[in-house]
PDB file of N, CA and C in Angstrom:
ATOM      1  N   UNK A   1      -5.094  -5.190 -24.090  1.00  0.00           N
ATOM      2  CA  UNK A   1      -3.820  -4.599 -24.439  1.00  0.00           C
ATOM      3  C   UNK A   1      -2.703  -5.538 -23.981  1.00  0.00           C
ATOM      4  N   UNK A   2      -1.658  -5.840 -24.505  1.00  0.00           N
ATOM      5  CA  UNK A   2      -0.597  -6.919 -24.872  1.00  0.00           C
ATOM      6  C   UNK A   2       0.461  -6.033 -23.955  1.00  0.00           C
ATOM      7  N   UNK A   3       1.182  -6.581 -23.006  1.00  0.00           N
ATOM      8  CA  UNK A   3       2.424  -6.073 -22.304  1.00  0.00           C
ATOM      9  C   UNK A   3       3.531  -6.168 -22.792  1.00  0.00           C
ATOM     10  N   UNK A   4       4.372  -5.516 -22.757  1.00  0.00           N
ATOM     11  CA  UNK A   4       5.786  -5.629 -23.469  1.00  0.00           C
ATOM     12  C   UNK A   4       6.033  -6.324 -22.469  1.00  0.00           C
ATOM     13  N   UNK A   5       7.338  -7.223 -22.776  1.00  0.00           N
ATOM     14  CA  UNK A   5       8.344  -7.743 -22.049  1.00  0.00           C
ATOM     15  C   UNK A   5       8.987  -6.436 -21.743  1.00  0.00           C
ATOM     16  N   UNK A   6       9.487  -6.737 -20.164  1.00  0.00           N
ATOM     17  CA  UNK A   6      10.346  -5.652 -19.778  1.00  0.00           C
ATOM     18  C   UNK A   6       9.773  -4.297 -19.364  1.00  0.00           C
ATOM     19  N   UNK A   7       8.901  -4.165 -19.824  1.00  0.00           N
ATOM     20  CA  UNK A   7       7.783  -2.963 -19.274  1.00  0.00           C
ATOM     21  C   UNK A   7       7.108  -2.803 -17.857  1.00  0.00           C
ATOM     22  N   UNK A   8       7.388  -1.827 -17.232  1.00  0.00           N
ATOM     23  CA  UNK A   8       6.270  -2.089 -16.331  1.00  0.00           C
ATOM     24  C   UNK A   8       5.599  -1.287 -15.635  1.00  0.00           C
ATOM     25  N   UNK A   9       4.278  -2.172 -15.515  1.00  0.00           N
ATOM     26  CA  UNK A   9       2.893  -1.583 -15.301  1.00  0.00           C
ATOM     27  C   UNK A   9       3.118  -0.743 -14.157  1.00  0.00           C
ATOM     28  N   UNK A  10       2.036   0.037 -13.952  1.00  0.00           N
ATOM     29  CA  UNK A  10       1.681   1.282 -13.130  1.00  0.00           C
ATOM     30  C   UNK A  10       2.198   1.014 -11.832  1.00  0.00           C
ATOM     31  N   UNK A  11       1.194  -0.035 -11.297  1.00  0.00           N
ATOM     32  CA  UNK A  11       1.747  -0.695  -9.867  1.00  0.00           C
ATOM     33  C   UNK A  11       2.659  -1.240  -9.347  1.00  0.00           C
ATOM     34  N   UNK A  12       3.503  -1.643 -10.585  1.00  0.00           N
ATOM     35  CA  UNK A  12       5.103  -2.263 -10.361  1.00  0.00           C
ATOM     36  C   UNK A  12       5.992  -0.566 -10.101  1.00  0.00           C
ATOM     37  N   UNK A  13       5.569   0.382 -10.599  1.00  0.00           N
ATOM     38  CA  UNK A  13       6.252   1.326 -10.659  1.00  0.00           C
ATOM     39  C   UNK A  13       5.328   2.020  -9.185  1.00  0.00           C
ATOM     40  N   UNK A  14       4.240   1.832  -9.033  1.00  0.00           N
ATOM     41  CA  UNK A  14       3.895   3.013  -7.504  1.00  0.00           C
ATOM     42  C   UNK A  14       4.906   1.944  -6.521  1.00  0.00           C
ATOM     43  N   UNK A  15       4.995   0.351  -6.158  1.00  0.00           N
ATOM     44  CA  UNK A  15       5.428   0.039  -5.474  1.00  0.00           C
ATOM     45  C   UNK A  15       7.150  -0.267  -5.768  1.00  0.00           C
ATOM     46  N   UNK A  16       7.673   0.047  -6.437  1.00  0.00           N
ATOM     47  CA  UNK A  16       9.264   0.276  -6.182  1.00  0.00           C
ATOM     48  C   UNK A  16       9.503   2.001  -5.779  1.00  0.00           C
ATOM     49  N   UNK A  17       8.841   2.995  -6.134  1.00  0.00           N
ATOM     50  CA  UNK A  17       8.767   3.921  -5.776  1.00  0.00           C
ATOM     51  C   UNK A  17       8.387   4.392  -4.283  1.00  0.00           C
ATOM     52  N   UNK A  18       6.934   3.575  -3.985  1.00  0.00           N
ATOM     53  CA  UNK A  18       7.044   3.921  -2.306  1.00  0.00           C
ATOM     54  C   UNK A  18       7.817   3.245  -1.533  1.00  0.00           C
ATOM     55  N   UNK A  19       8.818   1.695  -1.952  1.00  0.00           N
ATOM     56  CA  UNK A  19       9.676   0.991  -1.088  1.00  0.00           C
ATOM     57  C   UNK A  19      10.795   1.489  -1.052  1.00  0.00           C
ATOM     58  N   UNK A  20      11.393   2.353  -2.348  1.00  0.00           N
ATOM     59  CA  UNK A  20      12.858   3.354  -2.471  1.00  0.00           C
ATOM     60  C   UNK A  20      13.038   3.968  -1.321  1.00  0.00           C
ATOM     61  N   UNK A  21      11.989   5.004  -0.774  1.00  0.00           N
ATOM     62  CA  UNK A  21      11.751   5.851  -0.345  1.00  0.00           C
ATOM     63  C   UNK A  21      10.500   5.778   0.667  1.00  0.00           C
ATOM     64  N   UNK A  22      10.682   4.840   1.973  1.00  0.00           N
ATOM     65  CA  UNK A  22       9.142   4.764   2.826  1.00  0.00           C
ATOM     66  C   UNK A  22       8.875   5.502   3.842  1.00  0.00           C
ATOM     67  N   UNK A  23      10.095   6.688   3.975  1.00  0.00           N
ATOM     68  CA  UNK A  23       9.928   8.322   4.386  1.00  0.00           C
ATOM     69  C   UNK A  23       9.326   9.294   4.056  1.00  0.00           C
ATOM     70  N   UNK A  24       9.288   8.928   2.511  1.00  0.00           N
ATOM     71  CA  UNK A  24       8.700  10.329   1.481  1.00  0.00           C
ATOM     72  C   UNK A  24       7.563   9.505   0.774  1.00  0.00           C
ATOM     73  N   UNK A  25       6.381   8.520   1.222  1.00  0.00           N
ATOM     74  CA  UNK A  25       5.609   7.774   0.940  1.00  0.00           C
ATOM     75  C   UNK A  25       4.450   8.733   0.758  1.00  0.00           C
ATOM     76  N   UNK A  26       3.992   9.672  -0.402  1.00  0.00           N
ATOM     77  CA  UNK A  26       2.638  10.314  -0.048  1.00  0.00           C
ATOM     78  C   UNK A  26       1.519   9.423   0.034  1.00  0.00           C
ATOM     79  N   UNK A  27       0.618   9.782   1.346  1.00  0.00           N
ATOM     80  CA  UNK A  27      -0.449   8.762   1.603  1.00  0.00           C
ATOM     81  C   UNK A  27      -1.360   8.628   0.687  1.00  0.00           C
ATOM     82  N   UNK A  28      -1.600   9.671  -0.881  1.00  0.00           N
ATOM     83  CA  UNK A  28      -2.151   8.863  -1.539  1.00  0.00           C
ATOM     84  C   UNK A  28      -1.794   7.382  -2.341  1.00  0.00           C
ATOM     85  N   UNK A  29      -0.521   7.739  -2.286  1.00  0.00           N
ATOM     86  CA  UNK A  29      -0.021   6.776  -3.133  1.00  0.00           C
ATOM     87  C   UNK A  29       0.050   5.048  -2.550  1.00  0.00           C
ATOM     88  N   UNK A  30       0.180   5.623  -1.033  1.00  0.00           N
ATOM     89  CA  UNK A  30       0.148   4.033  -0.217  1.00  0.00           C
ATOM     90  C   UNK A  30      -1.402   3.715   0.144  1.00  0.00           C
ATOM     91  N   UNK A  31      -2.540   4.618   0.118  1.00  0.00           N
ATOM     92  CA  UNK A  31      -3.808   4.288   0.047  1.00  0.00           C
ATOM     93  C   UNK A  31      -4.000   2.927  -1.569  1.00  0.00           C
ATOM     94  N   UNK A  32      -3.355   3.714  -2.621  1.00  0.00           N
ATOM     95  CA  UNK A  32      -3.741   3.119  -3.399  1.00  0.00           C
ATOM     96  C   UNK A  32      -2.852   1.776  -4.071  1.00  0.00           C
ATOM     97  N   UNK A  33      -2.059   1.698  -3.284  1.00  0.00           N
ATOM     98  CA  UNK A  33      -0.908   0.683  -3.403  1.00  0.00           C
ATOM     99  C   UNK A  33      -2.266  -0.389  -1.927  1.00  0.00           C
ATOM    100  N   UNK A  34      -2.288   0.171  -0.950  1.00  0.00           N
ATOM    101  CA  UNK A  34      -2.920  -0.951   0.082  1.00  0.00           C
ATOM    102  C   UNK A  34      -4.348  -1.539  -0.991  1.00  0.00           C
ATOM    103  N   UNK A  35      -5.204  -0.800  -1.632  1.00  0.00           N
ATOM    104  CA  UNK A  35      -5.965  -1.101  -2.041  1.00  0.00           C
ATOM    105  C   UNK A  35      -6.036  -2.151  -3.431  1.00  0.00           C
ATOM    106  N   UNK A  36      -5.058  -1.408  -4.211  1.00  0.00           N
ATOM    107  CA  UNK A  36      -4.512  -2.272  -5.309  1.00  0.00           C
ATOM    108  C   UNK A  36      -4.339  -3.953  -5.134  1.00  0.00           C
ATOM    109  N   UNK A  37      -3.895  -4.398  -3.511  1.00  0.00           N
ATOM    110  CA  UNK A  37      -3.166  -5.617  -3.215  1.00  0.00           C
ATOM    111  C   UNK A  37      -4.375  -6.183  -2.531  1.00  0.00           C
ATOM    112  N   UNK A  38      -5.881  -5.485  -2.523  1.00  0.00           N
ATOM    113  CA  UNK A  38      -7.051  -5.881  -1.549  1.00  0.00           C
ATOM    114  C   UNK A  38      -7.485  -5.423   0.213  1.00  0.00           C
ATOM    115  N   UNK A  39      -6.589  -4.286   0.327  1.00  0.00           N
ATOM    116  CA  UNK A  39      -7.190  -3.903   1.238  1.00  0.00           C
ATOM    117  C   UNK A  39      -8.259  -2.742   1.127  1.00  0.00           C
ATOM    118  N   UNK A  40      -9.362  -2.335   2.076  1.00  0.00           N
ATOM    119  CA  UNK A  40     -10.114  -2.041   1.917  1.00  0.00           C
ATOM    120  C   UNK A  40     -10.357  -0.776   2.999  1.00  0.00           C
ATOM    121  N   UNK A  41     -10.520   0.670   2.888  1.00  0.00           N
ATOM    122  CA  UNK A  41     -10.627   1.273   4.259  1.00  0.00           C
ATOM    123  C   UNK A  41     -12.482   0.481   5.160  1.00  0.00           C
ATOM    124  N   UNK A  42     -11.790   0.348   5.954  1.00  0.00           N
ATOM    125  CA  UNK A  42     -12.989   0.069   7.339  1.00  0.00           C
ATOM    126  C   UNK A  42     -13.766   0.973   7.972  1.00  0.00           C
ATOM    127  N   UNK A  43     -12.910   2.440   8.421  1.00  0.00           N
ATOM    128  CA  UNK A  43     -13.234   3.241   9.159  1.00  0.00           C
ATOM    129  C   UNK A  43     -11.882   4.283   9.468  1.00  0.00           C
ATOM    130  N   UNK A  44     -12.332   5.890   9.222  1.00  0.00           N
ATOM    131  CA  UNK A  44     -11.193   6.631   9.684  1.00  0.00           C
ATOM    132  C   UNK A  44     -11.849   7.676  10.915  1.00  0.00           C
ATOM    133  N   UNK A  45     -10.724   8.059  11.787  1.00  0.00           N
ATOM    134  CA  UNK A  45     -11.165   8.541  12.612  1.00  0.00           C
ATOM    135  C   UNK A  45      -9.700   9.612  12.976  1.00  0.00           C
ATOM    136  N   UNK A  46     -10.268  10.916  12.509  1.00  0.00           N
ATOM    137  CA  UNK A  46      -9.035  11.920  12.322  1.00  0.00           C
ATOM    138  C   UNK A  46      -7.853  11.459  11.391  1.00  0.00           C
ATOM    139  N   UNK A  47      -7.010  11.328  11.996  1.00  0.00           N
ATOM    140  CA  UNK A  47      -5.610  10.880  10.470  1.00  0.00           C
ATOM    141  C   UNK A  47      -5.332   9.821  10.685  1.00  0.00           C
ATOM    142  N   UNK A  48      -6.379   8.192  11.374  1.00  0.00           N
ATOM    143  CA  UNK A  48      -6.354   7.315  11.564  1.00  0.00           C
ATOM    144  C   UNK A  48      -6.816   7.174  10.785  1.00  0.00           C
ATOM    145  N   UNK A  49      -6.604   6.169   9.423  1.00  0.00           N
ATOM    146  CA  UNK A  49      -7.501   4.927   8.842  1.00  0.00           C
ATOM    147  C   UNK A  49      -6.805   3.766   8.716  1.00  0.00           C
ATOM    148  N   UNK A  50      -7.948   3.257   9.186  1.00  0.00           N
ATOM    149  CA  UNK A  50      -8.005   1.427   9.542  1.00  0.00           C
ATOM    150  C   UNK A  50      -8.767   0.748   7.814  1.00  0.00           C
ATOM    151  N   UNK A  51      -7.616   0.089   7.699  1.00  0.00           N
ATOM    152  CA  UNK A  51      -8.079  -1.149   6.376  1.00  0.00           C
ATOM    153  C   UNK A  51      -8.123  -2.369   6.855  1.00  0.00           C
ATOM    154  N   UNK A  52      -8.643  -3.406   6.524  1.00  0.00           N
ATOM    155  CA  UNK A  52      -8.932  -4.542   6.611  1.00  0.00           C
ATOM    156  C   UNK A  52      -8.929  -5.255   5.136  1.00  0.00           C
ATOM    157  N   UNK A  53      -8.243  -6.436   4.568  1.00  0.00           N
ATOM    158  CA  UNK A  53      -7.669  -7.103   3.963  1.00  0.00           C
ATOM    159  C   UNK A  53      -9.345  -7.720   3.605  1.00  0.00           C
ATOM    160  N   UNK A  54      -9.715  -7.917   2.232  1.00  0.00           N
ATOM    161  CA  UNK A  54     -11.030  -8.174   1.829  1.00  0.00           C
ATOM    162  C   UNK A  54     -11.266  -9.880   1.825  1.00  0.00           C
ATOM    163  N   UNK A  55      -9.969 -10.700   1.406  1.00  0.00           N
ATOM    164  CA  UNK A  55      -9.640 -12.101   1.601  1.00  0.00           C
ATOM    165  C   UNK A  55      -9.647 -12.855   2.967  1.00  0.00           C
ATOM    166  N   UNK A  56      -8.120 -11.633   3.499  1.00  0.00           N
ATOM    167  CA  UNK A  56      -7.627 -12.629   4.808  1.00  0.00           C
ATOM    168  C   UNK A  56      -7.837 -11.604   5.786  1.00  0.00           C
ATOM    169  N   UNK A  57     -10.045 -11.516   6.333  1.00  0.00           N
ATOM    170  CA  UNK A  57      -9.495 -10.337   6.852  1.00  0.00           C
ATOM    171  C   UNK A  57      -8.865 -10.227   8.803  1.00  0.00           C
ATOM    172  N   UNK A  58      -7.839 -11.020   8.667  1.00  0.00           N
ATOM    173  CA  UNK A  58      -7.080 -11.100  10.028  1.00  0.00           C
ATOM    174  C   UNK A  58      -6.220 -10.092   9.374  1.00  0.00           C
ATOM    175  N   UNK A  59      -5.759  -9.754   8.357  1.00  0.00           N
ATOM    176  CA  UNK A  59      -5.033  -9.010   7.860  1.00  0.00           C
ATOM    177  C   UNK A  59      -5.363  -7.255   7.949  1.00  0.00           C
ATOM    178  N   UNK A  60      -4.430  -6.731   9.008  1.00  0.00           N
ATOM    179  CA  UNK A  60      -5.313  -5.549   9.193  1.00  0.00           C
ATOM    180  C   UNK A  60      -4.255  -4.644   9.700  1.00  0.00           C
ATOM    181  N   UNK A  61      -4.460  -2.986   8.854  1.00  0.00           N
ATOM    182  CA  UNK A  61      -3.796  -2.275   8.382  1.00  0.00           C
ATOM    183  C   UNK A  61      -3.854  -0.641   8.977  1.00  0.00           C
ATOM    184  N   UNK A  62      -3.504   0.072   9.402  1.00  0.00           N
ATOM    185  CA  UNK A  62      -3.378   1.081   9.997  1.00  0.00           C
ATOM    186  C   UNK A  62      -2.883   2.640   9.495  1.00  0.00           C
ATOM    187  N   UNK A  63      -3.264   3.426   8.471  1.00  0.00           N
ATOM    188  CA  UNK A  63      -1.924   4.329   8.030  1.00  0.00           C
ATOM    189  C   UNK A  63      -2.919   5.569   8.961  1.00  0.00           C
ATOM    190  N   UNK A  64      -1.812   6.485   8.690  1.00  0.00           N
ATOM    191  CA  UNK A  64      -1.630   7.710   9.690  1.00  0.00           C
ATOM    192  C   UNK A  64      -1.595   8.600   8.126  1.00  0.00           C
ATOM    193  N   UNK A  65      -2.463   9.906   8.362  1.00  0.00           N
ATOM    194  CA  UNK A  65      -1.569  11.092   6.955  1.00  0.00           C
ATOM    195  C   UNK A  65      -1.618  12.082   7.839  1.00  0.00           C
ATOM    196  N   UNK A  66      -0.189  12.656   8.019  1.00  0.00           N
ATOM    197  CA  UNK A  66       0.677  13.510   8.145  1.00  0.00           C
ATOM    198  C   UNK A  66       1.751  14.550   7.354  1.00  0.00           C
ATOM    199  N   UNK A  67       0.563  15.267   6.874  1.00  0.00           N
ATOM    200  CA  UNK A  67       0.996  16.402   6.007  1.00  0.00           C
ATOM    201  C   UNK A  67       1.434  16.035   4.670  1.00  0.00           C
ATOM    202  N   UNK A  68       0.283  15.156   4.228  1.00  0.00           N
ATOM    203  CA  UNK A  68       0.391  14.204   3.171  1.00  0.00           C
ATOM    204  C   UNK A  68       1.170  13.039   2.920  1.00  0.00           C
ATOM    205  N   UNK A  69       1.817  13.214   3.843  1.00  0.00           N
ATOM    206  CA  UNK A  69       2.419  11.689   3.639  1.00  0.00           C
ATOM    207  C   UNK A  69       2.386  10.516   4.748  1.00  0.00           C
ATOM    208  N   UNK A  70       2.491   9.516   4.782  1.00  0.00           N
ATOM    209  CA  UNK A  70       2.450   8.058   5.936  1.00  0.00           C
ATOM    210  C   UNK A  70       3.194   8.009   6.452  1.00  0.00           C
ATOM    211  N   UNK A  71       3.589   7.596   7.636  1.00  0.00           N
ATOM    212  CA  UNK A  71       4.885   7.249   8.549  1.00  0.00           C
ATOM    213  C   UNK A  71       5.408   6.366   8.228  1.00  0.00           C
ATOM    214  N   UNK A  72       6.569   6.776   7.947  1.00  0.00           N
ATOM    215  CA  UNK A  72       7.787   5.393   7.522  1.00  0.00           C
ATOM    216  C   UNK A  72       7.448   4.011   8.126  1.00  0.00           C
ATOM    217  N   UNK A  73       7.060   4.334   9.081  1.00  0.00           N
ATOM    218  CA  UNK A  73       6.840   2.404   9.677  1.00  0.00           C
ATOM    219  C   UNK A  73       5.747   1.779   9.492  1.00  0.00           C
ATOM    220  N   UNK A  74       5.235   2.642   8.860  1.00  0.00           N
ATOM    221  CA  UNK A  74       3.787   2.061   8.592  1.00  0.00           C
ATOM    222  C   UNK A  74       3.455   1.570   7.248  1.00  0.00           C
ATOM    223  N   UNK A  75       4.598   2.322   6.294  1.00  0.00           N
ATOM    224  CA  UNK A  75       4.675   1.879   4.940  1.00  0.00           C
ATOM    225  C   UNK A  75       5.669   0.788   5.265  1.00  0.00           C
ATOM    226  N   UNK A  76       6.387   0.509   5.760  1.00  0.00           N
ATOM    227  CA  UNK A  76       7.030  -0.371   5.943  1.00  0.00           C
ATOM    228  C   UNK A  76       6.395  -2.066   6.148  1.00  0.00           C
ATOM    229  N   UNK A  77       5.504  -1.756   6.682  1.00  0.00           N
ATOM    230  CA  UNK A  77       4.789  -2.588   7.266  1.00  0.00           C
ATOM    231  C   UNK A  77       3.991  -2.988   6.462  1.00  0.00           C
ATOM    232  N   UNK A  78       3.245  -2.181   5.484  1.00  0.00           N
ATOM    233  CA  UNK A  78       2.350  -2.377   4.392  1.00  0.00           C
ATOM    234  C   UNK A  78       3.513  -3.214   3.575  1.00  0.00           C
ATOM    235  N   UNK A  79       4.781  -3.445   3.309  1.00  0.00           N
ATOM    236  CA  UNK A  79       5.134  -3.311   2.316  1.00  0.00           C
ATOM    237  C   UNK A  79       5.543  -4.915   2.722  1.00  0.00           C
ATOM    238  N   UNK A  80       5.908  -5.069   4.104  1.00  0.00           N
ATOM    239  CA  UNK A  80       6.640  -6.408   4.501  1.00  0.00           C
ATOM    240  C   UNK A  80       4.978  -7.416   4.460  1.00  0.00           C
ATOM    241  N   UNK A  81       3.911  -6.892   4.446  1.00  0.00           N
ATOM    242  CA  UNK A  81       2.571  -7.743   4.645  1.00  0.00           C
ATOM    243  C   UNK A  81       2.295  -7.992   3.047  1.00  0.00           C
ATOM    244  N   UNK A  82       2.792  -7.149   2.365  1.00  0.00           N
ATOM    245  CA  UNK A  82       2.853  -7.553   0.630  1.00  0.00           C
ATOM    246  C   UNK A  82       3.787  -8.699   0.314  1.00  0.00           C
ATOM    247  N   UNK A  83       4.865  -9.025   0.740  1.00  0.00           N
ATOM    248  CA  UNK A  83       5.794  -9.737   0.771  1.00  0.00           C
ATOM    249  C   UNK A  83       5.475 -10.799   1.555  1.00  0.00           C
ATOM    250  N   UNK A  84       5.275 -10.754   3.038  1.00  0.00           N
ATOM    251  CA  UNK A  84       4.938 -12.145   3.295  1.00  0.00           C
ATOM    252  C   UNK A  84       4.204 -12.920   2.976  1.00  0.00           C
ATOM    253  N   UNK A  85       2.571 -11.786   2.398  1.00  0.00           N
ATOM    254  CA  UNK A  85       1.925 -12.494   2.159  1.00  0.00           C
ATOM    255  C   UNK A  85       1.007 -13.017   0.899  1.00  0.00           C
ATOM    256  N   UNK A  86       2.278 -12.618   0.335  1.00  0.00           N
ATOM    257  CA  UNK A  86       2.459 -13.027  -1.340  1.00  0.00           C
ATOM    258  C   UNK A  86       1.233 -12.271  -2.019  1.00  0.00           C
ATOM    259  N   UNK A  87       0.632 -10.919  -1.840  1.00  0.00           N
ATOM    260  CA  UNK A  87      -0.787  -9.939  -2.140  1.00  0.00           C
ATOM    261  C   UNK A  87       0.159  -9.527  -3.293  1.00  0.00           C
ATOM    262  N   UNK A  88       1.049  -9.217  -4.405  1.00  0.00           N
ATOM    263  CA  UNK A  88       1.206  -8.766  -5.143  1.00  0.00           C
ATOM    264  C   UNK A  88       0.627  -9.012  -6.179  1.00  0.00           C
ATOM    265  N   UNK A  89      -0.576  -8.385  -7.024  1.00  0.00           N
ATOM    266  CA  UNK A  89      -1.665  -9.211  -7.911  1.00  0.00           C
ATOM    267  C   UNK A  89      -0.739  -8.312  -9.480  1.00  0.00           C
ATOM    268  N   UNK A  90       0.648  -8.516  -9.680  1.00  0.00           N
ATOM    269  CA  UNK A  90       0.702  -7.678 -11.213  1.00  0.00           C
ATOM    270  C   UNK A  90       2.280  -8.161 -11.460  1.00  0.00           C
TER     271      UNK A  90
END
């Protein structure tokens, strides 16, 4: 399937949506935004899950769900490790 110019895909739209707003981040949506960019869950333990980066895996990731949604600093963090480290695959 052929992309429009100017269109954009799913993941361009989950990630301007959870960066608008990295207060009101529902943790499905940043599960599947971390995964989308190659991270991978490792292990959860209560409303801890730990991801680990499938490439660089020094790259390693932490979210919390709290009444469905992630803690602002933690999406934050997901979002500045997308950016530094150039994981945006779209």
């Amino acid at each position: 399937m052929r992309r429009i110019v100017g269109a954009l895909t799913r993941l361009e739209k989950l990630y301007m949506r959870v960066a608008s707003a990295p207060a009101n981040a529902r943790f499905e949506d940043v599960v599947h935004l971390a995964e989308a960019v190659g991270f991978v869950e490792v292990r959860s333990r209560g409303s801890h899950h730990l991801f680990r980066h499938i490439e660089r895996p020094r790259l390693r990731l932490n979210l919390q769900q709290v009444n469905g949604k992630t803690k602002e600093y933690q999406v934050k963090d997901l979002l500045a490790t997308i950016e530094q480290e150039h994981l945006r695959r779209w």
